[in-house]
Protein backbone atom coordinates (compact mmCIF):
# COMPACT_ATOMS: atom_id res chain seq x y z
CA UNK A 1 -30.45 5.03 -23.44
CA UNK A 2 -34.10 5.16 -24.28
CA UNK A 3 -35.60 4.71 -27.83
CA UNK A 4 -38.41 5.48 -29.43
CA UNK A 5 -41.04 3.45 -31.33
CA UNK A 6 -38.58 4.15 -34.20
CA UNK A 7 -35.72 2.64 -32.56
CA UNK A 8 -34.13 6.44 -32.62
CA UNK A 9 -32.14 6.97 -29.62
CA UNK A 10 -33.57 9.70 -27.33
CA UNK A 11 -30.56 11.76 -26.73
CA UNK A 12 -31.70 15.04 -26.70
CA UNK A 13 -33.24 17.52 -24.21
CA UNK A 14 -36.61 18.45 -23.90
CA UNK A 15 -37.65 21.18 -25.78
CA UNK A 16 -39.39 24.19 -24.01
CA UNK A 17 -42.85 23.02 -26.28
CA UNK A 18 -42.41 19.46 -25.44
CA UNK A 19 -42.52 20.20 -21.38
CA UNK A 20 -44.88 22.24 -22.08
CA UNK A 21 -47.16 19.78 -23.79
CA UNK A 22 -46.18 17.71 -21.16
CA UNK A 23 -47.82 19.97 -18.24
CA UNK A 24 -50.90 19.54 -20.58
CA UNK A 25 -51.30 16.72 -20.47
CA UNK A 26 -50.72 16.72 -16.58
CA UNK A 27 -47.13 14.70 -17.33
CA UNK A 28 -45.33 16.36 -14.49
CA UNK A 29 -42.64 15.55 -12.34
CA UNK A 30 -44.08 13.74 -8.91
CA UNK A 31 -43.02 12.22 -5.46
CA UNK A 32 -45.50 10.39 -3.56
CA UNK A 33 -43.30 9.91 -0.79
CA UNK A 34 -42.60 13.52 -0.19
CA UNK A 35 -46.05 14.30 -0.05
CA UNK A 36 -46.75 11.24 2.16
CA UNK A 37 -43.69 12.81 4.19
CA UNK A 38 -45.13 16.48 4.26
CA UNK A 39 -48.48 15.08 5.45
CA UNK A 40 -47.32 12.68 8.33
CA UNK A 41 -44.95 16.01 9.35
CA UNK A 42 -47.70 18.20 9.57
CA UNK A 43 -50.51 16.40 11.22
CA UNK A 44 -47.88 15.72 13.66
CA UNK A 45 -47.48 19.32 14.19
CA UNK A 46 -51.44 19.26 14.06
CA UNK A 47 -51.28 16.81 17.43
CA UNK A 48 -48.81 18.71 19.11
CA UNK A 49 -50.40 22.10 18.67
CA UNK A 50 -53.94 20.61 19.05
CA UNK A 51 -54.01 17.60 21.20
CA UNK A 52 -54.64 18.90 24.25
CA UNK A 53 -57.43 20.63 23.31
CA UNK A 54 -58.98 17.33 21.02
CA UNK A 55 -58.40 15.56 23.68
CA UNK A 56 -60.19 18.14 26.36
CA UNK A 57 -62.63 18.26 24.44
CA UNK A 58 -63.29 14.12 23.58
CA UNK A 59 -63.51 13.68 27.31
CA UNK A 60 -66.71 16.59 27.77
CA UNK A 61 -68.09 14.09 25.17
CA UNK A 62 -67.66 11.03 27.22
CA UNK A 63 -68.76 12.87 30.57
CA UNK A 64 -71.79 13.90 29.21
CA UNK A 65 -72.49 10.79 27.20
CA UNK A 66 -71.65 8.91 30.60
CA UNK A 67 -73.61 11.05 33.32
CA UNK A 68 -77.30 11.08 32.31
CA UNK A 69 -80.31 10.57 34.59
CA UNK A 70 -81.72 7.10 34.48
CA UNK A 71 -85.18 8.59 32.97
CA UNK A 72 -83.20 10.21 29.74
CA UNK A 73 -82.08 6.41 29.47
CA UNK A 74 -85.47 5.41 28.92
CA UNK A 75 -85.95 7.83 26.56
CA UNK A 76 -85.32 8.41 22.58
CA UNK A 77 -86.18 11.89 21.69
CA UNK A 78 -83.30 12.97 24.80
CA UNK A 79 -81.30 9.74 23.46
CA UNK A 80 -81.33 11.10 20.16
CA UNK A 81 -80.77 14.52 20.86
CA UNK A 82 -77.77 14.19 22.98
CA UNK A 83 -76.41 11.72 19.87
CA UNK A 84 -76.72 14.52 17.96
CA UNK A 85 -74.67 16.94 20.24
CA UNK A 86 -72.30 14.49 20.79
CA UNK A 87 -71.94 14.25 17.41
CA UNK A 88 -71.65 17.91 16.59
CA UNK A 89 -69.59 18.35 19.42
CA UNK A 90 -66.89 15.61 17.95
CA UNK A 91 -66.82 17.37 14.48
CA UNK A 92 -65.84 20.86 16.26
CA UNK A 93 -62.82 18.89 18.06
CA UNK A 94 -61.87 17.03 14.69
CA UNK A 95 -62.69 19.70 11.59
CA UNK A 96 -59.99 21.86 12.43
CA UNK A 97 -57.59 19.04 11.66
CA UNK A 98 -59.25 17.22 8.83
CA UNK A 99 -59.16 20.52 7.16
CA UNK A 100 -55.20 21.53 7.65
CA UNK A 101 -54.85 18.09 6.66
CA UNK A 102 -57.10 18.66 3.57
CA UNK A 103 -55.47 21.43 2.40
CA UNK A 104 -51.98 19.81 3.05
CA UNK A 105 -52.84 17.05 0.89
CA UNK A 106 -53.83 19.00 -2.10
CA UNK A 107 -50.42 21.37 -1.96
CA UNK A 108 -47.85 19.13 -0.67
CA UNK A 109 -48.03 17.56 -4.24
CA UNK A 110 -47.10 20.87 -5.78
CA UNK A 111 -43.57 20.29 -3.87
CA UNK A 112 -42.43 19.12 -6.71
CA UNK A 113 -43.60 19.70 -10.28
CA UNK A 114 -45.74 22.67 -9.18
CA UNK A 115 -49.60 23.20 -10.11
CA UNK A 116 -51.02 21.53 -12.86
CA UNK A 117 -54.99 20.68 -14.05
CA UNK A 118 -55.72 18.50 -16.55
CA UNK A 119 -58.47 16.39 -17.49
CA UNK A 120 -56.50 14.25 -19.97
CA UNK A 121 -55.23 11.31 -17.72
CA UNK A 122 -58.66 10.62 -16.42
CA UNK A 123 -60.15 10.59 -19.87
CA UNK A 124 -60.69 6.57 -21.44
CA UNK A 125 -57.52 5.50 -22.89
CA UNK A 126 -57.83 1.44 -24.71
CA UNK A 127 -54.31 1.17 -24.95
CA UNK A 128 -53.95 1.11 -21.46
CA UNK A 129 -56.06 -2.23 -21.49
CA UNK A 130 -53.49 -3.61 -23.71
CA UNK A 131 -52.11 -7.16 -21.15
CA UNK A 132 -48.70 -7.14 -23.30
CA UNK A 133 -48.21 -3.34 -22.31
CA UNK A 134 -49.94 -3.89 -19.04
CA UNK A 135 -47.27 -6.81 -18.31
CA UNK A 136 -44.43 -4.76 -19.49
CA UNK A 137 -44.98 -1.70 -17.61
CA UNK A 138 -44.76 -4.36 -14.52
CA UNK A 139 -41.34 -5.78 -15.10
CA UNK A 140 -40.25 -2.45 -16.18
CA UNK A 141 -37.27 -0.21 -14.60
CA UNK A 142 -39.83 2.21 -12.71
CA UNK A 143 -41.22 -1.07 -11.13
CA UNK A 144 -38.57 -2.39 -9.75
CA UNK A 145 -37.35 1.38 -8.40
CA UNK A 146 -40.90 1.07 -7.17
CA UNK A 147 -40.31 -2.20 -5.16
CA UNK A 148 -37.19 -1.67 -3.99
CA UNK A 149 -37.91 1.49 -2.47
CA UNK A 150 -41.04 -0.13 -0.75
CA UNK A 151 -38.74 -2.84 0.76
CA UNK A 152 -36.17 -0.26 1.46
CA UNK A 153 -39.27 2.28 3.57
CA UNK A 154 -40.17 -1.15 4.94
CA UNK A 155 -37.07 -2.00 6.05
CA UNK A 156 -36.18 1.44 7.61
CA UNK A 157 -39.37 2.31 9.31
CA UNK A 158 -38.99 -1.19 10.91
CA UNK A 159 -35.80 -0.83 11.73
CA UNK A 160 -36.95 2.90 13.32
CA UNK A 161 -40.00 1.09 14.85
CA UNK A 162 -37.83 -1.61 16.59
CA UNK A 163 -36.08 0.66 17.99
CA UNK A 164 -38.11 3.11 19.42
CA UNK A 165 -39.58 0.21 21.15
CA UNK A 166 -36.53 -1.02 23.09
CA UNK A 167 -35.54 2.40 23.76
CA UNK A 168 -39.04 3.39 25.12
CA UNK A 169 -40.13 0.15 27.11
CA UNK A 170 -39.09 1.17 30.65
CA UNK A 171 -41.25 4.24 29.84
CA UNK A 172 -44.33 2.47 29.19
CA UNK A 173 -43.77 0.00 31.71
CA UNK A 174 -43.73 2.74 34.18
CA UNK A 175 -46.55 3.87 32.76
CA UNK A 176 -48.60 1.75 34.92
CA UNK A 177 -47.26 3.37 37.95
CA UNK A 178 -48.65 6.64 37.45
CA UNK A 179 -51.93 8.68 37.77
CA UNK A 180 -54.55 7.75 35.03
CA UNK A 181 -54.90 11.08 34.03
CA UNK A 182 -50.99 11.81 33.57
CA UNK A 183 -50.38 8.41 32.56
CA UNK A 184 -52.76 8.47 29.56
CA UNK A 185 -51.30 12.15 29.11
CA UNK A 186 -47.69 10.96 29.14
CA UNK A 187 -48.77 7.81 26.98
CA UNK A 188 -50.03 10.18 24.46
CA UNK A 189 -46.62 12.59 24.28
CA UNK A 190 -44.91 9.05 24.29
CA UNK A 191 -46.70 8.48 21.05
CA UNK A 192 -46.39 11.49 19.45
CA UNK A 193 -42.64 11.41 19.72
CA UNK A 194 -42.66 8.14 18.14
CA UNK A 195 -45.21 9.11 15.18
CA UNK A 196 -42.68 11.66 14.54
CA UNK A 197 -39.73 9.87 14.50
CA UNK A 198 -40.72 7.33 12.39
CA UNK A 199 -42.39 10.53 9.93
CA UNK A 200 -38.42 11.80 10.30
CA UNK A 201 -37.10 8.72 8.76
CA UNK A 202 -39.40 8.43 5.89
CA UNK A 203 -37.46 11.87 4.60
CA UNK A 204 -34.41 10.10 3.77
CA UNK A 205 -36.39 7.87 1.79
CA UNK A 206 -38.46 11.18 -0.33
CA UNK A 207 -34.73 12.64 -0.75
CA UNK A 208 -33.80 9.55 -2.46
CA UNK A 209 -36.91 9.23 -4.36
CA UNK A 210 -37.36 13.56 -5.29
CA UNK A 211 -34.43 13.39 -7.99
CA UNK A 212 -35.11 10.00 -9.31
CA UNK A 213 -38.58 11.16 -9.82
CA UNK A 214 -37.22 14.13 -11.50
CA UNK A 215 -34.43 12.28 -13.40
CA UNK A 216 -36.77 9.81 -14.90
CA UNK A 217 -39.74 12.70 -15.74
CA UNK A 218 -36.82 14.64 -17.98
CA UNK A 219 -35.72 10.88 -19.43
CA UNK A 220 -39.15 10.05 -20.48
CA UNK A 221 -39.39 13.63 -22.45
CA UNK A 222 -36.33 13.67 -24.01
CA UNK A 223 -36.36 13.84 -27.35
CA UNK A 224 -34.91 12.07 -30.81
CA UNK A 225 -32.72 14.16 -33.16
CA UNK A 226 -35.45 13.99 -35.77
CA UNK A 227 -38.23 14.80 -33.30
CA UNK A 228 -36.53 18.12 -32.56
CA UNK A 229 -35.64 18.78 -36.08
CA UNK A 230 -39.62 18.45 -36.90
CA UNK A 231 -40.59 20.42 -33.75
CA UNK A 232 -37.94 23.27 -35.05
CA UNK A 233 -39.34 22.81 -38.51
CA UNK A 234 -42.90 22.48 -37.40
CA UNK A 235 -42.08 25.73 -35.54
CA UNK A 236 -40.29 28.09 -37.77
CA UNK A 237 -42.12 26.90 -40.66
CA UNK A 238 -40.75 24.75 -43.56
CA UNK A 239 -37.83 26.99 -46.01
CA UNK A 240 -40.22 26.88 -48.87
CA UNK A 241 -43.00 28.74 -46.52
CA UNK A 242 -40.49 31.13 -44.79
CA UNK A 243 -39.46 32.13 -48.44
CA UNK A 244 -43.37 32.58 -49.59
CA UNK A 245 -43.66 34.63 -46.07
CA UNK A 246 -40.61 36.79 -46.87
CA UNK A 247 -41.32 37.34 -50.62
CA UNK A 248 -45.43 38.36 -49.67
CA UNK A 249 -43.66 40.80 -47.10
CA UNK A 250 -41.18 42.59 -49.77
CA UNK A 251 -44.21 42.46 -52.20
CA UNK A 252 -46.21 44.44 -49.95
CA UNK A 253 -43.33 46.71 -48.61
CA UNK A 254 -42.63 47.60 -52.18
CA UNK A 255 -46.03 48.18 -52.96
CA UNK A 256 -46.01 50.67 -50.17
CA UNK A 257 -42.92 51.86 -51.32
CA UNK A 258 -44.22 52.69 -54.47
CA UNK A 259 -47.02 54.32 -53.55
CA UNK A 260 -44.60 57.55 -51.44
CA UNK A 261 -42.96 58.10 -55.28
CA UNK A 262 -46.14 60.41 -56.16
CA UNK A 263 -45.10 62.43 -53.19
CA UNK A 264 -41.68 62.56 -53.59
CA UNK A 265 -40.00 66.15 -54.83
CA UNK A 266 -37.41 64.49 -56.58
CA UNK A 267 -35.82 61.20 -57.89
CA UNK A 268 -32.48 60.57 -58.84
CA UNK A 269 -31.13 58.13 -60.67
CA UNK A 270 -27.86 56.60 -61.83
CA UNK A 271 -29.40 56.77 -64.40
CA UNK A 272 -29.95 52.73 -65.13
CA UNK A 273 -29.20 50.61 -62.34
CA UNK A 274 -30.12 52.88 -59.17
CA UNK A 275 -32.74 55.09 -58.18
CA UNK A 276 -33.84 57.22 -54.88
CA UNK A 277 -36.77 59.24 -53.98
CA UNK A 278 -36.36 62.36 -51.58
CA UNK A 279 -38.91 64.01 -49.91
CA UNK A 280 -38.44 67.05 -47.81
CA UNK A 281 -40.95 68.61 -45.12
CA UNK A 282 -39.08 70.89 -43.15
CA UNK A 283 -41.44 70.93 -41.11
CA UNK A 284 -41.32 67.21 -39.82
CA UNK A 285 -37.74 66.12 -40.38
CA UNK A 286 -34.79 68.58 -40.40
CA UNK A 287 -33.17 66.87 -43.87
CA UNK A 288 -35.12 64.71 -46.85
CA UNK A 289 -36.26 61.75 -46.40
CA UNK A 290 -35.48 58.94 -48.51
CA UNK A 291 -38.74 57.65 -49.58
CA UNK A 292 -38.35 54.99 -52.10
CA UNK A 293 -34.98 53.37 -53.22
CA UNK A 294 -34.67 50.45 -55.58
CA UNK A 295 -31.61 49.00 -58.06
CA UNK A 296 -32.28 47.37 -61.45
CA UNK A 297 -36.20 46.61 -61.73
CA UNK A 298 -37.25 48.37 -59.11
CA UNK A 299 -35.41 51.48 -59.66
CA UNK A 300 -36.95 51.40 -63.36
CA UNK A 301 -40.10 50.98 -62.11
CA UNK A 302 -39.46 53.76 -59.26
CA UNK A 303 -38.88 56.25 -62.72
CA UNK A 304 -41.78 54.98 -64.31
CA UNK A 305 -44.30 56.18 -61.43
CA UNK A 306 -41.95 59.40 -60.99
CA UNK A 307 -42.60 60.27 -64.74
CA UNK A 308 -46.40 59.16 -64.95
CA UNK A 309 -46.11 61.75 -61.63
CA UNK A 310 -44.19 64.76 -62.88
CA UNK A 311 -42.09 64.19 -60.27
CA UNK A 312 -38.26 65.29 -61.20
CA UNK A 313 -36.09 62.79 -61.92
CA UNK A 314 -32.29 63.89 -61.60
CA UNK A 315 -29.08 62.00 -62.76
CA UNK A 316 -26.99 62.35 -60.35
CA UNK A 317 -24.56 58.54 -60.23
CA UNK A 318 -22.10 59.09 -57.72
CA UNK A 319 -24.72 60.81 -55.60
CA UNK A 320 -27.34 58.23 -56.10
CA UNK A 321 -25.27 55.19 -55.45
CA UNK A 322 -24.10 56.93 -52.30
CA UNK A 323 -27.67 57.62 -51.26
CA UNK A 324 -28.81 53.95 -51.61
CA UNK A 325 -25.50 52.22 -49.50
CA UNK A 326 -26.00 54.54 -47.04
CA UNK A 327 -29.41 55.23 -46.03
CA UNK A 328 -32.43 52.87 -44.71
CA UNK A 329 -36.02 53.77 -46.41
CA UNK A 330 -37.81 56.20 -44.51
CA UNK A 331 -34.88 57.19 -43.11
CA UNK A 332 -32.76 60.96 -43.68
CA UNK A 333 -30.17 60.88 -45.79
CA UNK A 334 -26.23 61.43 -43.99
CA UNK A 335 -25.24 64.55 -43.24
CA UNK A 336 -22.17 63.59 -45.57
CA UNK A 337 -24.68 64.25 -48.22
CA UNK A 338 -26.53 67.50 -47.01
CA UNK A 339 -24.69 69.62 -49.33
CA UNK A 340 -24.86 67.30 -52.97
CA UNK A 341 -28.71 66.70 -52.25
CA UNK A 342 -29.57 70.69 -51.46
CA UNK A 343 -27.60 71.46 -54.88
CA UNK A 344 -30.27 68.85 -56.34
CA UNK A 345 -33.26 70.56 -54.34
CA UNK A 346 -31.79 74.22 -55.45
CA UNK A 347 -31.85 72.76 -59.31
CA UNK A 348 -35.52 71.19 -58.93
CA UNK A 349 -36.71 74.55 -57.30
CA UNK A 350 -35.38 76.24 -59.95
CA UNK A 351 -36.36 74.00 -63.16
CA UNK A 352 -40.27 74.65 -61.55
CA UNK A 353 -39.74 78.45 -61.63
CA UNK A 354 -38.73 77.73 -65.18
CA UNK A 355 -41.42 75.73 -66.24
CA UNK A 356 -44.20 77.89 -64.94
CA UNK A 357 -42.49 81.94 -65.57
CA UNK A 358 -40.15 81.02 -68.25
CA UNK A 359 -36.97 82.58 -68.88
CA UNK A 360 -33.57 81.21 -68.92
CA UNK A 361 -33.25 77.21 -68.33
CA UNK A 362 -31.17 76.32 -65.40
CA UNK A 363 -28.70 74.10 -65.69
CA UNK A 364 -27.54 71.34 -62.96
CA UNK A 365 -23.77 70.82 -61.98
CA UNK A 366 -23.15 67.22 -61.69
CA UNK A 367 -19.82 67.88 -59.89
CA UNK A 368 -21.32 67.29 -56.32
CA UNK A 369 -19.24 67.41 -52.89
CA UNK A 370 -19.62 63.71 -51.73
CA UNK A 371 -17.20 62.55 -48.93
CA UNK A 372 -15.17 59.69 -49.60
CA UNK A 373 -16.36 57.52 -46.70
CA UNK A 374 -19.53 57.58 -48.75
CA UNK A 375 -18.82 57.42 -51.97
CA UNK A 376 -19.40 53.88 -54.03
CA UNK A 377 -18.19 52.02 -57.10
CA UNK A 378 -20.79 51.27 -59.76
């Protein structure tokens, strides 16, 4: 198994960030032989689909070039100028191969790995000058995968080569037998077939060499337990920071919490350890909303801001406690409790009347309907 510098054994997966750094870095996943494969295939398809005409059009450049009149021999400016058609005559019969080929060679290598640009591994690296490393990476495993599977495309393609010969040499004995013109024709299929054949048997070679490339990719970026425990912790941030995060966030959602009290038309409390604001707009939500809620501290400090508000506060325990255990902020309160909290509203509508006209003081029943589903212990 492979180990670090640390002498940890890499035993772990790749993470998703580590591949990715990886692609960065144009680290990816490659088979030369498949592309080499892919290429040979396709500019033998290039022959066989374009031959004829590459090689119609080679011999107009040889007849011309061949039947001049004796005074253009004698002289430059028509030597030079048929040059230059000759010339420009050979790159129409050639570009239109070079190019497939071009473009063949620049996406057969995204086979396997896919696309990738980087400018990293052409950037000036000193370690790579380094003779102990240098001698190490050439009695190394991928070496010797390397040689072998040069002997082993050696061996085959000779092998292939050998015996296309035997199998072919009547034909291009009897080659000599026939017309020029269908004898350099046939020679030309002849070779084709062979070009292809030996192509052909370099693919058992890139199917042997496409998953070792890919198994020994994934082995160089696996990972050590620590390294992944870093990258997790590098990553979701350290405890200490998550806690900072999380306490910042409740500081600021209280905050905002505290700031809806003002609003609120009533509070009501347990009345020590628990303490909800309500806030009804029939207009926007069809029951209140609770607006702030809060236990211990916060529900003193809720009363506090209700008080330094005129804002009603209301004892109310049983309902209070049930309010808080069973409703989110911002959220309206169960329909459980529709009945208990409009007896509170009723008693808060009527301790305003009171407060501005006069009269007789109302009183508030603390015996509330509160289902038992929803009820909780102090």
């Amino acid at each position: 198994m492979a180990e670090n510098d640390n002498g940890q054994e890499r035993s772990e997966e790749a993470s998703a960030k580590r591949k990715q750094e990886a692609r960065d870095k144009g680290q990816i996943a490659r088979s030369k032989e498949l592309t080499t494969v892919i290429v040979l295939l396709v500019s033998c398809a290039g022959f066989v689909f374009m031959g004829k005409g590459m090689v119609t059009g080679l011999e107009e450049i040889m007849r011309d070039n061949l039947s001049i009149h004796r005074a253009d021999a004698f002289d430059t400016s028509a030597m030079l100028k048929l040059f230059s058609h000759s010339v420009l005559a050979g790159l129409k019969v050639v570009v239109p191969l070079m190019v497939l080929l071009a473009i063949v060679a620049l996406v057969a290598p995204m086979a396997l790995g896919g696309w990738t640009f980087s400018t990293k591994p052409i950037q000036p690296d000193l370690t790579k000058m380094d003779p102990i490393k240098g001698i190490g990476r050439i009695f190394s495993a991928k070496s010797l995968a390397e040689l072998l599977k040069s002997v082993a495309k050696l061996g085959l393609v000779g092998a292939v080569g050998y015996w296309l010969l035997v199998s072919k040499m009547d034909v291009f004995l009897g080659l000599g037998y026939e017309d020029v013109n269908k004898g350099i024709a046939h020679l030309g299929d002849e070779l084709v077939i062979m070009v292809i054949w030996l192509s052909s048997a370099l693919i058992l070679v890139a199917l042997l060499d496409v998953p070792f490339q890919a198994w020994d990719h994934a082995r160089k970026q696996r990972m050590t337990k620590q390294e992944v425990k870093d990258e997790h912790k590098e990553s979701e941030g350290s405890p200490e920071l998550k806690s900072k995060i999380r306490q910042t966030q409740q500081e600021i959602a209280q905050r905002r919490m505290m700031e809806e009290v003002p609003k609120a038309d009533v509070v009501i409390t347990n009345p020590t350890h628990y303490s909800v604001a309500l806030k009804y707009d029939q207009e926007k939500s069809a029951a209140p909303i609770v607006v702030a809620l809060g236990v211990d501290e916060v529900a003193g400090h809720i009363r506090r801001i209700a008080a330094a508000n005129d804002v009603p506060i209301v004892s109310a325990p049983p309902l209070a406690r049930a309010i808080y255990h069973n409703t989110e902020l911002n959220e309206e309160i169960p329909a459980g409790l529709f009945l208990a909290v409009a007896q509170v509203l009723a008693y808060v509508f009527q301790l305003r009347h009171y407060e501005l006209n006069g009269g007789v003081a109302p009183e508030f029943n603390a015996d509330m309907p509160i289902p038992d589903d929803l009820k909780r212990d102090e």
